[in-house]
PDB file of N, CA and C in Angstrom:
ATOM      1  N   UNK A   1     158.513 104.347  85.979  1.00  0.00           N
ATOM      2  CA  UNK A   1     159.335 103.182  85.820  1.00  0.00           C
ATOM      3  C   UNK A   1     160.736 103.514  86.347  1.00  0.00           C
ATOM      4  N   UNK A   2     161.587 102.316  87.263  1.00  0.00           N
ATOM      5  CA  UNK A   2     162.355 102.834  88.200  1.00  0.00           C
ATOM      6  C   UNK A   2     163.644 102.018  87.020  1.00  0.00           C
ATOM      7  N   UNK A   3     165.016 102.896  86.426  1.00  0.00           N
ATOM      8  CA  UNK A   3     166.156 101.910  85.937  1.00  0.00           C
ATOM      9  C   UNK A   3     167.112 101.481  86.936  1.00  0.00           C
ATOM     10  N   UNK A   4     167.156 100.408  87.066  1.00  0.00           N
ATOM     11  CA  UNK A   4     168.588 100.209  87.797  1.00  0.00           C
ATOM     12  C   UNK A   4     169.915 100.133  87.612  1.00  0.00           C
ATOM     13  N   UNK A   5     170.834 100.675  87.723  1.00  0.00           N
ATOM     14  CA  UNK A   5     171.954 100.056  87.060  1.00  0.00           C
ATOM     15  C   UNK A   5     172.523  98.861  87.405  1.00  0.00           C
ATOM     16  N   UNK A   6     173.648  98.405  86.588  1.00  0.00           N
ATOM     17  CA  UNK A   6     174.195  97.473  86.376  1.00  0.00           C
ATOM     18  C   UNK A   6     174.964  96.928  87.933  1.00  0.00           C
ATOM     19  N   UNK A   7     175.465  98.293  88.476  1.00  0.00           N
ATOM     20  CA  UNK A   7     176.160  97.391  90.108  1.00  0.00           C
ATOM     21  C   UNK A   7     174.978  97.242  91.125  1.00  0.00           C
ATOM     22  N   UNK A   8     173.390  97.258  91.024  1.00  0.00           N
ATOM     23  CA  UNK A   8     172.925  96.869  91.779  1.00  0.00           C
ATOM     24  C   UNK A   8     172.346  95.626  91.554  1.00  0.00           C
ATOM     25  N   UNK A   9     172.807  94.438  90.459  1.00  0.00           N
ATOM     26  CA  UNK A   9     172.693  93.743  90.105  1.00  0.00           C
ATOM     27  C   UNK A   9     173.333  92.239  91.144  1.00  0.00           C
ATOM     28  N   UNK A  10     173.148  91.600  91.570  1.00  0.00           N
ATOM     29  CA  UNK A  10     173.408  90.689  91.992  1.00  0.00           C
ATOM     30  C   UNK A  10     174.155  89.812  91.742  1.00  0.00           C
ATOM     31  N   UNK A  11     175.650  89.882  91.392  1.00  0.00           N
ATOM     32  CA  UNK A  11     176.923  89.249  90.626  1.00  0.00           C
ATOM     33  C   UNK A  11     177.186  87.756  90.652  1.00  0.00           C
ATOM     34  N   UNK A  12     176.683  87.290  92.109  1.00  0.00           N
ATOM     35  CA  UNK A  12     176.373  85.701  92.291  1.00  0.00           C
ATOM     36  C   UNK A  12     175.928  85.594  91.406  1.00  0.00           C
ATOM     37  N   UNK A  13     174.817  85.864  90.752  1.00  0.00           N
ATOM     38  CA  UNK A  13     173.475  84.734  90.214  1.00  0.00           C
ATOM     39  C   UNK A  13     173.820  84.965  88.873  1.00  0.00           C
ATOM     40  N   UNK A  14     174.592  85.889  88.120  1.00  0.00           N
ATOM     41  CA  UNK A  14     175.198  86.112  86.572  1.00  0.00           C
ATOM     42  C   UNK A  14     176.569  84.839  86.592  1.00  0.00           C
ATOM     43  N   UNK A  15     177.158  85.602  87.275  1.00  0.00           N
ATOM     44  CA  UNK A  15     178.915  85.264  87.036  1.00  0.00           C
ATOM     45  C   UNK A  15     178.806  83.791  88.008  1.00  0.00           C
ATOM     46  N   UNK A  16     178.809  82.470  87.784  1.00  0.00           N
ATOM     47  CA  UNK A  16     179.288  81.475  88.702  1.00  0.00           C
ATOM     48  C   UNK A  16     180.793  80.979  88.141  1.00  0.00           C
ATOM     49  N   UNK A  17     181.262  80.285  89.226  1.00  0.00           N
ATOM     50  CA  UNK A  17     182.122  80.007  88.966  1.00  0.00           C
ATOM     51  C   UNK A  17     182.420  78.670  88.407  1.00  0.00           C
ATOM     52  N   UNK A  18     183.887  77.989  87.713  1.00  0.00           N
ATOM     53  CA  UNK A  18     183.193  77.224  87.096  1.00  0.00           C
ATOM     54  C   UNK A  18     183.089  75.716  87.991  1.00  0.00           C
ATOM     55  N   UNK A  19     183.713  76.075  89.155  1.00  0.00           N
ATOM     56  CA  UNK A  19     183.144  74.967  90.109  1.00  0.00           C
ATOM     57  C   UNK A  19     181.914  74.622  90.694  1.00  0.00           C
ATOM     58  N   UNK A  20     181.496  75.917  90.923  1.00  0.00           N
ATOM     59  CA  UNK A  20     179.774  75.802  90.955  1.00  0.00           C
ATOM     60  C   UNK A  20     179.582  75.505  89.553  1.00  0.00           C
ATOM     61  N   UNK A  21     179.094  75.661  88.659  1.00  0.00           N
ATOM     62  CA  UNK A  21     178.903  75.295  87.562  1.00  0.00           C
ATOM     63  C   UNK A  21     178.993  73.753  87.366  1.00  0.00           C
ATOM     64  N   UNK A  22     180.487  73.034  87.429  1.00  0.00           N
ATOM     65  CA  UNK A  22     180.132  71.647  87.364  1.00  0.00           C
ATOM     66  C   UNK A  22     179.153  70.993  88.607  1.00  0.00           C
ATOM     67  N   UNK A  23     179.539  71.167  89.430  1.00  0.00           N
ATOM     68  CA  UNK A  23     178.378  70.921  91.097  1.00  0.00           C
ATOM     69  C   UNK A  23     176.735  70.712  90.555  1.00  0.00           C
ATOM     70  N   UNK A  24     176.741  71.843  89.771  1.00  0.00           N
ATOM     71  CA  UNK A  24     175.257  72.147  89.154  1.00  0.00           C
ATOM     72  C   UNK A  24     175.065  71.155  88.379  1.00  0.00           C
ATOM     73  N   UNK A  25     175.958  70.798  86.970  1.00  0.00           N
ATOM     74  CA  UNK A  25     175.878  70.517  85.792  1.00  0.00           C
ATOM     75  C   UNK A  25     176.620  68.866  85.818  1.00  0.00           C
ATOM     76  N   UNK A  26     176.987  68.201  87.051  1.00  0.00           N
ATOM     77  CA  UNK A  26     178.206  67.777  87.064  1.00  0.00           C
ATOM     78  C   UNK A  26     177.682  66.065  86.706  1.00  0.00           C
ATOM     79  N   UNK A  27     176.221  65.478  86.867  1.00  0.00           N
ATOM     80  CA  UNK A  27     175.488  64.239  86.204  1.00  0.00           C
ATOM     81  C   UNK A  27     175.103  64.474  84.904  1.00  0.00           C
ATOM     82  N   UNK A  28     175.353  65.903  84.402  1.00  0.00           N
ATOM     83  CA  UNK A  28     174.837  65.973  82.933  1.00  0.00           C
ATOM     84  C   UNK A  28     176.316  65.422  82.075  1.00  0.00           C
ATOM     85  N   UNK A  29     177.348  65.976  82.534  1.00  0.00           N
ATOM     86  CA  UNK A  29     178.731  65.594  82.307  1.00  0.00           C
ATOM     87  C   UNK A  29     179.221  64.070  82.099  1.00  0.00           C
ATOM     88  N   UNK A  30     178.741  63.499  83.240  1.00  0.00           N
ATOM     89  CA  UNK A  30     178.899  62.408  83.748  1.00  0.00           C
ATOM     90  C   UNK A  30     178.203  61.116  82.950  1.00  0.00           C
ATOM     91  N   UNK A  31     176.739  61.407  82.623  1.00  0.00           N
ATOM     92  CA  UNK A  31     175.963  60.780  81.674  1.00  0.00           C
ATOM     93  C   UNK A  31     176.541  60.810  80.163  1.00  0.00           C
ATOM     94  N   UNK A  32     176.718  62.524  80.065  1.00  0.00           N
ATOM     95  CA  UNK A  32     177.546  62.184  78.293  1.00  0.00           C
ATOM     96  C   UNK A  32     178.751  61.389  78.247  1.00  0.00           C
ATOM     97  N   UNK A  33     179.632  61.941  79.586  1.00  0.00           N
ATOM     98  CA  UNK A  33     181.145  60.807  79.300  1.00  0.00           C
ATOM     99  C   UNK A  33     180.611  59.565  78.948  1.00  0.00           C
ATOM    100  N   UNK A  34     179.577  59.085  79.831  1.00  0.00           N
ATOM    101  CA  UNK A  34     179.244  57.779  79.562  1.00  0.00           C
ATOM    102  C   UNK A  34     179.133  57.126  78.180  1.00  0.00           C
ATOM    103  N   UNK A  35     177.980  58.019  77.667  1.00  0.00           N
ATOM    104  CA  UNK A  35     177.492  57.808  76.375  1.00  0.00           C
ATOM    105  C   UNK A  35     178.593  57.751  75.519  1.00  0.00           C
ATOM    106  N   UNK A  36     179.627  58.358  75.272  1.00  0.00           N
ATOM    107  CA  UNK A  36     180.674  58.273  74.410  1.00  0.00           C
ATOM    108  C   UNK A  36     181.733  57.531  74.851  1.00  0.00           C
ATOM    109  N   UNK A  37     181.695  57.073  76.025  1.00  0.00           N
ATOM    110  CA  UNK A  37     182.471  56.032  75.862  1.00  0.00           C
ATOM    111  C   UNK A  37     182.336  54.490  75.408  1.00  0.00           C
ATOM    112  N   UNK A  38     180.954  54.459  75.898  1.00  0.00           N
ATOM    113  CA  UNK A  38     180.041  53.275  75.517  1.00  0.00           C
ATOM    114  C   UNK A  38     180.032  52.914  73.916  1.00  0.00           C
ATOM    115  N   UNK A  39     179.642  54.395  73.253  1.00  0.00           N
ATOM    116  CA  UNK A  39     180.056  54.062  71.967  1.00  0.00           C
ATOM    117  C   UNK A  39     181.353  54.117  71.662  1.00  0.00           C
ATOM    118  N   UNK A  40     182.387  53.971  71.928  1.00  0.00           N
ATOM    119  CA  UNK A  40     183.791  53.949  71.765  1.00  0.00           C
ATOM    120  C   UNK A  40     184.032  52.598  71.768  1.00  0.00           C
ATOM    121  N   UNK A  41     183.217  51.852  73.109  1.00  0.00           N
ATOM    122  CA  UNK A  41     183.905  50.449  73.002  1.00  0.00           C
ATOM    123  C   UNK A  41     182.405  49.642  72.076  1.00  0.00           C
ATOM    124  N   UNK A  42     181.629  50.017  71.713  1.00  0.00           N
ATOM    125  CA  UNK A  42     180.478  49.517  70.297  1.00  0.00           C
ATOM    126  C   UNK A  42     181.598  49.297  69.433  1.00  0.00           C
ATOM    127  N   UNK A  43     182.226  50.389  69.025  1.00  0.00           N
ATOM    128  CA  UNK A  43     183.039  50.704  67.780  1.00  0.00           C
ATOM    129  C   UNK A  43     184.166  49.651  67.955  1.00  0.00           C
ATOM    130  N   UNK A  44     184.690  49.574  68.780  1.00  0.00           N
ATOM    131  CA  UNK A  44     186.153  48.966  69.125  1.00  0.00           C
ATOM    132  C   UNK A  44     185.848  47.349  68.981  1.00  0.00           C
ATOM    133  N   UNK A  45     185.009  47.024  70.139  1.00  0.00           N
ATOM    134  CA  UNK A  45     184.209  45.558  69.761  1.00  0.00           C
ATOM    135  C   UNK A  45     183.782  45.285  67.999  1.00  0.00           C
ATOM    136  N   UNK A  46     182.744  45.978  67.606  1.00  0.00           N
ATOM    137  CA  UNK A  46     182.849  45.550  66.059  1.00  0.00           C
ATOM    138  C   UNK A  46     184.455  45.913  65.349  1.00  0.00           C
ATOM    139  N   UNK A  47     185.183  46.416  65.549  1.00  0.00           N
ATOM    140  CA  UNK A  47     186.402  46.395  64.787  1.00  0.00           C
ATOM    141  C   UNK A  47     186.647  44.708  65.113  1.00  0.00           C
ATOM    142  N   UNK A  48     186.698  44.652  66.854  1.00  0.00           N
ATOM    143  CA  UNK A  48     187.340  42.679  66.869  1.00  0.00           C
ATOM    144  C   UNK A  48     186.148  41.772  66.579  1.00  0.00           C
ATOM    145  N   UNK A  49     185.000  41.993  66.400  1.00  0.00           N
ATOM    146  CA  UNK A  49     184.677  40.791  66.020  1.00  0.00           C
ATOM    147  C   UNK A  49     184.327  40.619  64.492  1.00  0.00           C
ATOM    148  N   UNK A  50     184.576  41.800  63.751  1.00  0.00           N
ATOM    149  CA  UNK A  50     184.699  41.868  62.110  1.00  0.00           C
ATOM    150  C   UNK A  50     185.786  40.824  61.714  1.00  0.00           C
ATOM    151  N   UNK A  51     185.140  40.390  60.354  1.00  0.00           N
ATOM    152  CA  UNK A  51     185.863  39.752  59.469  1.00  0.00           C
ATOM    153  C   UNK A  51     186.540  40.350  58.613  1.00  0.00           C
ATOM    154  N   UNK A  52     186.431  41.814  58.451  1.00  0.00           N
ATOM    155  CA  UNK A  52     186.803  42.580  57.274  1.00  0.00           C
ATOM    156  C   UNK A  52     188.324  42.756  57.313  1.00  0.00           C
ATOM    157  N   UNK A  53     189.686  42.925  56.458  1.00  0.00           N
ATOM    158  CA  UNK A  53     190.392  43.623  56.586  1.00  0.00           C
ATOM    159  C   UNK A  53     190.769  45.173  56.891  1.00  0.00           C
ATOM    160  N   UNK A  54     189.898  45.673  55.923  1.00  0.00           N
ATOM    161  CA  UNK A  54     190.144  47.249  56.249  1.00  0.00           C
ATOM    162  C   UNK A  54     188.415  47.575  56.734  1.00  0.00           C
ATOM    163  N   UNK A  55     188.562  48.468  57.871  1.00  0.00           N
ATOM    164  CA  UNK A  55     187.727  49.373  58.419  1.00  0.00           C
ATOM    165  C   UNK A  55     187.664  50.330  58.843  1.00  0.00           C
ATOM    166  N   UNK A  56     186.333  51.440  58.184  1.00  0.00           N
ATOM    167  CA  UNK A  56     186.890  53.393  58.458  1.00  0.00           C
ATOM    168  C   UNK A  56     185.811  53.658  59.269  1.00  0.00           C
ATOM    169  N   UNK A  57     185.653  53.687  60.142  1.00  0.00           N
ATOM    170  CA  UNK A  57     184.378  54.600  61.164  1.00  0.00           C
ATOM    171  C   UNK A  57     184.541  55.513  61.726  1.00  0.00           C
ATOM    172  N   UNK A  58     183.631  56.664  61.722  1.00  0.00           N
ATOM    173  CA  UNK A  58     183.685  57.877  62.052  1.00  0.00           C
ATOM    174  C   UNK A  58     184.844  58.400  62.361  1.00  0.00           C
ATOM    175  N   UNK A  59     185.825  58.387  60.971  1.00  0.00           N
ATOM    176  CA  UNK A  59     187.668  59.118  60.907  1.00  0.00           C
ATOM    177  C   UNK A  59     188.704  57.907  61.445  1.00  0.00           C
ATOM    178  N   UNK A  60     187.817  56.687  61.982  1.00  0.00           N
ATOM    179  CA  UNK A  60     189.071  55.924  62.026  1.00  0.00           C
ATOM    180  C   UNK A  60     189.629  55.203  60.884  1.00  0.00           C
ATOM    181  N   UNK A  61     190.203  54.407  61.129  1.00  0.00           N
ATOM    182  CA  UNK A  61     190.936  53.583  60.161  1.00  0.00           C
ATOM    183  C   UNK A  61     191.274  52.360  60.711  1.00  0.00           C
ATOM    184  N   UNK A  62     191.118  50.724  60.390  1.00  0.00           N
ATOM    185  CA  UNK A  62     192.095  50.103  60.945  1.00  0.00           C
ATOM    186  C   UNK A  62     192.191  49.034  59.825  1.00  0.00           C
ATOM    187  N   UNK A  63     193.659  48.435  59.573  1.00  0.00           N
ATOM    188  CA  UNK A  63     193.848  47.710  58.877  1.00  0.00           C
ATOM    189  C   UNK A  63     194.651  46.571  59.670  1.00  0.00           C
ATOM    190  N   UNK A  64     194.100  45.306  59.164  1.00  0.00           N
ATOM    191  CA  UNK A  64     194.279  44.546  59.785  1.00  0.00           C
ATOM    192  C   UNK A  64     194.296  42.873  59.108  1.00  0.00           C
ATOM    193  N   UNK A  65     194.950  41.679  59.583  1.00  0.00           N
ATOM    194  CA  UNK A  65     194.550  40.244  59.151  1.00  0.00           C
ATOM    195  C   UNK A  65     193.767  39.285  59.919  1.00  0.00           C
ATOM    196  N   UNK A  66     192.652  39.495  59.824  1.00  0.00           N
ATOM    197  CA  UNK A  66     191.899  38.543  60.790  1.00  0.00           C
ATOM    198  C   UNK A  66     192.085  36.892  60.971  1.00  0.00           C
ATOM    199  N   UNK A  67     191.912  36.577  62.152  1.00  0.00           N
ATOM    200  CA  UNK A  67     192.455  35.352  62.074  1.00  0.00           C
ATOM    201  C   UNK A  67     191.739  34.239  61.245  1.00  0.00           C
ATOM    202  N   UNK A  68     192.472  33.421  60.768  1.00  0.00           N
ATOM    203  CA  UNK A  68     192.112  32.418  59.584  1.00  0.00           C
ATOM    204  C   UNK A  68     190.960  31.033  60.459  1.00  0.00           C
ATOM    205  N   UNK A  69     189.692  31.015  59.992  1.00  0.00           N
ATOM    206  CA  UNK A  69     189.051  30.065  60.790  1.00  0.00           C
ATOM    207  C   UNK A  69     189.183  28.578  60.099  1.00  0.00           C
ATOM    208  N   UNK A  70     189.349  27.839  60.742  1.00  0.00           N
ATOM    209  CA  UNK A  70     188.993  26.419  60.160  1.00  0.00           C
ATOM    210  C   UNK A  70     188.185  25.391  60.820  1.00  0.00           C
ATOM    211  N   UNK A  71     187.688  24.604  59.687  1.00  0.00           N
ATOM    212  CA  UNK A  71     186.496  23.612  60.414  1.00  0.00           C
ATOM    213  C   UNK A  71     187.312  22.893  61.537  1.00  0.00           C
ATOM    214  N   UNK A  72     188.824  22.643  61.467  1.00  0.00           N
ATOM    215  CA  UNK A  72     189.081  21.613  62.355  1.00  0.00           C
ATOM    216  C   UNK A  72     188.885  22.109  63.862  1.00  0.00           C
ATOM    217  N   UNK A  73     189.205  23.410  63.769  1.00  0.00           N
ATOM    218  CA  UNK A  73     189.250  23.893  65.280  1.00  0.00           C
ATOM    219  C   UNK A  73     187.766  24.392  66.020  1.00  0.00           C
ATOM    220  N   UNK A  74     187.054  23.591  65.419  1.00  0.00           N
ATOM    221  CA  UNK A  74     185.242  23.482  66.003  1.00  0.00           C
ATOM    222  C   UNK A  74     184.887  22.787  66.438  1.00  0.00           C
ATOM    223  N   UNK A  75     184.750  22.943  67.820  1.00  0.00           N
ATOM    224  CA  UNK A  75     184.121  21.627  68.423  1.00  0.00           C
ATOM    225  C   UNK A  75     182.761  21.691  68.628  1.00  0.00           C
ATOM    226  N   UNK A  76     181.787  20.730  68.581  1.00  0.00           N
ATOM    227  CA  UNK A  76     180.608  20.736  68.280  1.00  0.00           C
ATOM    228  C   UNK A  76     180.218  19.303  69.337  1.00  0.00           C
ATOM    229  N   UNK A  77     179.612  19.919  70.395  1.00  0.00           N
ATOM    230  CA  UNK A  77     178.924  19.449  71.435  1.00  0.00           C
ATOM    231  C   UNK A  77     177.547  19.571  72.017  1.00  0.00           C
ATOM    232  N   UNK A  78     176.461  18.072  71.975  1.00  0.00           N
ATOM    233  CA  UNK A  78     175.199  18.260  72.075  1.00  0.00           C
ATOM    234  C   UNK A  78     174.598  18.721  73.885  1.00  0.00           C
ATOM    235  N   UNK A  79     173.617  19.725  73.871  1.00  0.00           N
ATOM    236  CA  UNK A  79     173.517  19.816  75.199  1.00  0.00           C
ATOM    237  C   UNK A  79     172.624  18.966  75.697  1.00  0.00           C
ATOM    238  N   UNK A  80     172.606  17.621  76.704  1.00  0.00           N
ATOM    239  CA  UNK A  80     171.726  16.663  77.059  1.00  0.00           C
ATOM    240  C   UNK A  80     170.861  17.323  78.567  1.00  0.00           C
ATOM    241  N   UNK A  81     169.796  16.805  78.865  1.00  0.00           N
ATOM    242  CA  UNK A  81     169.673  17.599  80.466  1.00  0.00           C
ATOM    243  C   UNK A  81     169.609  16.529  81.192  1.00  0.00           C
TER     244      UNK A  81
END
């Protein structure tokens, strides 16, 4: 059985750099930004279309007065074809 040492090792294929690295990795990146931003604006949208005053999601906080609805400002129109 033959040992080799360590400098006949091929340093490319251990050590990349981290530009190769994103090049490689760089739609896996790209897909998660996505994903968390997507849920960022889930979160943000239910904050505006809640009725609630106070709301805590995952460490946020927002306190707030939602606007006051009334029957008068409903307009109610039949669709004919």
């Amino acid at each position: 059985m033959t040992e080799c040492p360590i400098e006949c090792i091929n340093r490319d294929l251990i050590c990349e750099s981290p530009a190769d690295f994103l090049e490689k990795h760089g739609s896996f990146f790209l897909t998660l930004f996505g994903v968390f931003t997507g849920v960022a604006g889930l979160v943000l949208t239910y904050f505006l279309k809640s009725r609630c005053t106070e709301i805590k999601c995952f460490g946020m906080f927002c306190k707030r007065k939602p606007i006051d609805l009334d029957i008068s400002d409903v307009e109610i129109t039949s669709a004919t074809n």
